[in-house]
Protein backbone atom coordinates (compact mmCIF):
# COMPACT_ATOMS: atom_id res chain seq x y z
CA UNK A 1 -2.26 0.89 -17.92
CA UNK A 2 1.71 1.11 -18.14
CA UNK A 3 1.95 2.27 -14.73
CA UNK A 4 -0.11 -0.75 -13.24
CA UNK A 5 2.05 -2.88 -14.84
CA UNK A 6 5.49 -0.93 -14.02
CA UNK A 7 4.25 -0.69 -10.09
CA UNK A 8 3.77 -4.44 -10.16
CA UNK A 9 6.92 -5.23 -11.50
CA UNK A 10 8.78 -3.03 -9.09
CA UNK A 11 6.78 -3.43 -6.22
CA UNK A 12 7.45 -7.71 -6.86
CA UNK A 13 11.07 -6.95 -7.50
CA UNK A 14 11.42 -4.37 -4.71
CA UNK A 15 10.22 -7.48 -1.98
CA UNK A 16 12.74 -9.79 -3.31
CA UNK A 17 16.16 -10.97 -1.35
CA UNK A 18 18.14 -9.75 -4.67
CA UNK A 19 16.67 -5.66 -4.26
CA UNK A 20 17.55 -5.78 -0.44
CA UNK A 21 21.20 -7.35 -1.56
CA UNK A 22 21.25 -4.57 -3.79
CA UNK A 23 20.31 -1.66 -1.65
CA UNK A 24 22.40 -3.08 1.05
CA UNK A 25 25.30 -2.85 -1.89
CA UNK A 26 24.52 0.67 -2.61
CA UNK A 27 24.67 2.06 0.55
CA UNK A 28 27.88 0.49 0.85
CA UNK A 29 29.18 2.37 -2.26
CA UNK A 30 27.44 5.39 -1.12
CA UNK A 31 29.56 5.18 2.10
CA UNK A 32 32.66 4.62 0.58
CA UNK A 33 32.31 6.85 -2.31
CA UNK A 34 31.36 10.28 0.38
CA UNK A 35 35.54 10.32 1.56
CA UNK A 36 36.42 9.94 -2.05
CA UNK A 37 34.36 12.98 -3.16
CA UNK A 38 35.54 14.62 -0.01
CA UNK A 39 31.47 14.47 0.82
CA UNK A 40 31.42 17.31 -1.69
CA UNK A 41 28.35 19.93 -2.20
CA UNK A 42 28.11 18.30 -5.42
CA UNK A 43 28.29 14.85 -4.36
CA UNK A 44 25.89 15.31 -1.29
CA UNK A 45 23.21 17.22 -4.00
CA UNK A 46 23.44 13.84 -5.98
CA UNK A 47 23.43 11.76 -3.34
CA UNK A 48 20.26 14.05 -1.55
CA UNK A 49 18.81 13.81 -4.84
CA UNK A 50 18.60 10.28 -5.95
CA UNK A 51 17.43 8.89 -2.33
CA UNK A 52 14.47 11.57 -2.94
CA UNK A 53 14.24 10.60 -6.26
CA UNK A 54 13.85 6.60 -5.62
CA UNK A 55 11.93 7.71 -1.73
CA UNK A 56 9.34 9.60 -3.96
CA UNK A 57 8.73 6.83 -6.55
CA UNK A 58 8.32 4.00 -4.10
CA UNK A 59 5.53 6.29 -2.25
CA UNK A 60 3.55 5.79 -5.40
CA UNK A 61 4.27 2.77 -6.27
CA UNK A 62 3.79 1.30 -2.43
CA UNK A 63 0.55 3.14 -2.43
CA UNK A 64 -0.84 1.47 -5.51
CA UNK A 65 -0.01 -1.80 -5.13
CA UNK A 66 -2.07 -1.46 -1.57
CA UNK A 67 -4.78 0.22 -3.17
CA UNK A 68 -5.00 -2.64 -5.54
CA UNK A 69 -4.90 -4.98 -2.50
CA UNK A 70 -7.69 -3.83 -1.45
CA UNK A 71 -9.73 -3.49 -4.06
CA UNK A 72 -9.61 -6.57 -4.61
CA UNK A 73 -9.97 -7.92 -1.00
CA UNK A 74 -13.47 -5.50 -0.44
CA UNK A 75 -14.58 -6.93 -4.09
CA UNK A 76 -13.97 -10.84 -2.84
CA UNK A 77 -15.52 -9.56 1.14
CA UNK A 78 -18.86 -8.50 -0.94
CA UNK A 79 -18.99 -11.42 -3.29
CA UNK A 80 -19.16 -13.30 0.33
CA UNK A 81 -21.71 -11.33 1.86
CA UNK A 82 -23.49 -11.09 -1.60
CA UNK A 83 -23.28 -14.72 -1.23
CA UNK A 84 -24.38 -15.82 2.42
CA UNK A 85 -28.24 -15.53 2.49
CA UNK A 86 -28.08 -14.92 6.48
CA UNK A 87 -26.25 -11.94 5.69
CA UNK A 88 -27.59 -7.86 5.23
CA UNK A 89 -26.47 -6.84 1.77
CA UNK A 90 -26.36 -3.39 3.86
CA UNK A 91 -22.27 -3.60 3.97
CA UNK A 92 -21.82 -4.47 0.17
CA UNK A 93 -19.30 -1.42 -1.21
CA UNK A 94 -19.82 0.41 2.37
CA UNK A 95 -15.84 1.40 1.81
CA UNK A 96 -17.57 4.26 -0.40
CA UNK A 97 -19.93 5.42 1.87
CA UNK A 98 -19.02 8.52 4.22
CA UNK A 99 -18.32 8.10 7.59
CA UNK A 100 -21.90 8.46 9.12
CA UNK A 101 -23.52 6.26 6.51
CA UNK A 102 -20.85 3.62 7.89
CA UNK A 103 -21.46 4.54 11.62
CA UNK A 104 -25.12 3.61 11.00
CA UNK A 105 -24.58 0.35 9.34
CA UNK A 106 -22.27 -0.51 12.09
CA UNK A 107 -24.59 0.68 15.29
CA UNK A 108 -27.44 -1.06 13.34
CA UNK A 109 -25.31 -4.65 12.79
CA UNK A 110 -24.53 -4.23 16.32
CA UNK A 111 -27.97 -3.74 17.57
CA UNK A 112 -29.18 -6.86 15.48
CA UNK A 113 -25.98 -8.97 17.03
CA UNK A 114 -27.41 -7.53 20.40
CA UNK A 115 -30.55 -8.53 20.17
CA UNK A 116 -29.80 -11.88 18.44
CA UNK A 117 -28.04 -12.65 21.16
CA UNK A 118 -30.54 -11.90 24.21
């Protein structure tokens, strides 16, 4: 998908030392430039505008790039617990069970770790 790839790139280039240089840069401008528009209706709109704009954007992007995270760290957590033979398969994809269903699992790993322990 185009948006996978255009939240990676941004998401990559967003964590670098060259986009905090740049933001630091363009709130510098931004400073400057409010006395020369006289901080202006019009100037504050735009200015209002585009930090909503660019706030809005990362949301989505900052939330995909964590769903994707993990995603892939629950799919590479069950291929362990697929894996280990001392382990219940029970918590294989539990991130899309409901809450109870997970509540169970847990009280009932719990009880086992109890008793294994006694």
């Amino acid at each position: 998908m185009w948006f996978d790839r255009f939240a990676r790139t941004v998401n990559g280039f967003s964590a670098s030392p060259l986009a905090t240089a740049l933001v630091a840069a363009l709130i510098v401008v931004w400073g400057v430039s409010g006395p020369h528009f006289r901080f202006s209706d019009t100037w504050q709109l735009a200015m209002n505008t585009l930090s909503s704009i660019i706030t809005f954007l990362m949301v989505f992007i900052i939330t995909n790039a964590q769903k994707r995270d993990t995603d892939a760290l629950n799919l590479k957590l069950d291929l362990l617990i697929a894996a280990n033979p001392a382990t219940s398969n029970k918590a294989v994809g539990i991130e899309t069970a409901s809450n109870n269903d997970i509540a169970e699992v847990r009280d009932e790993i719990a009880s086992n770790v109890r008793q294994d322990s006694e």
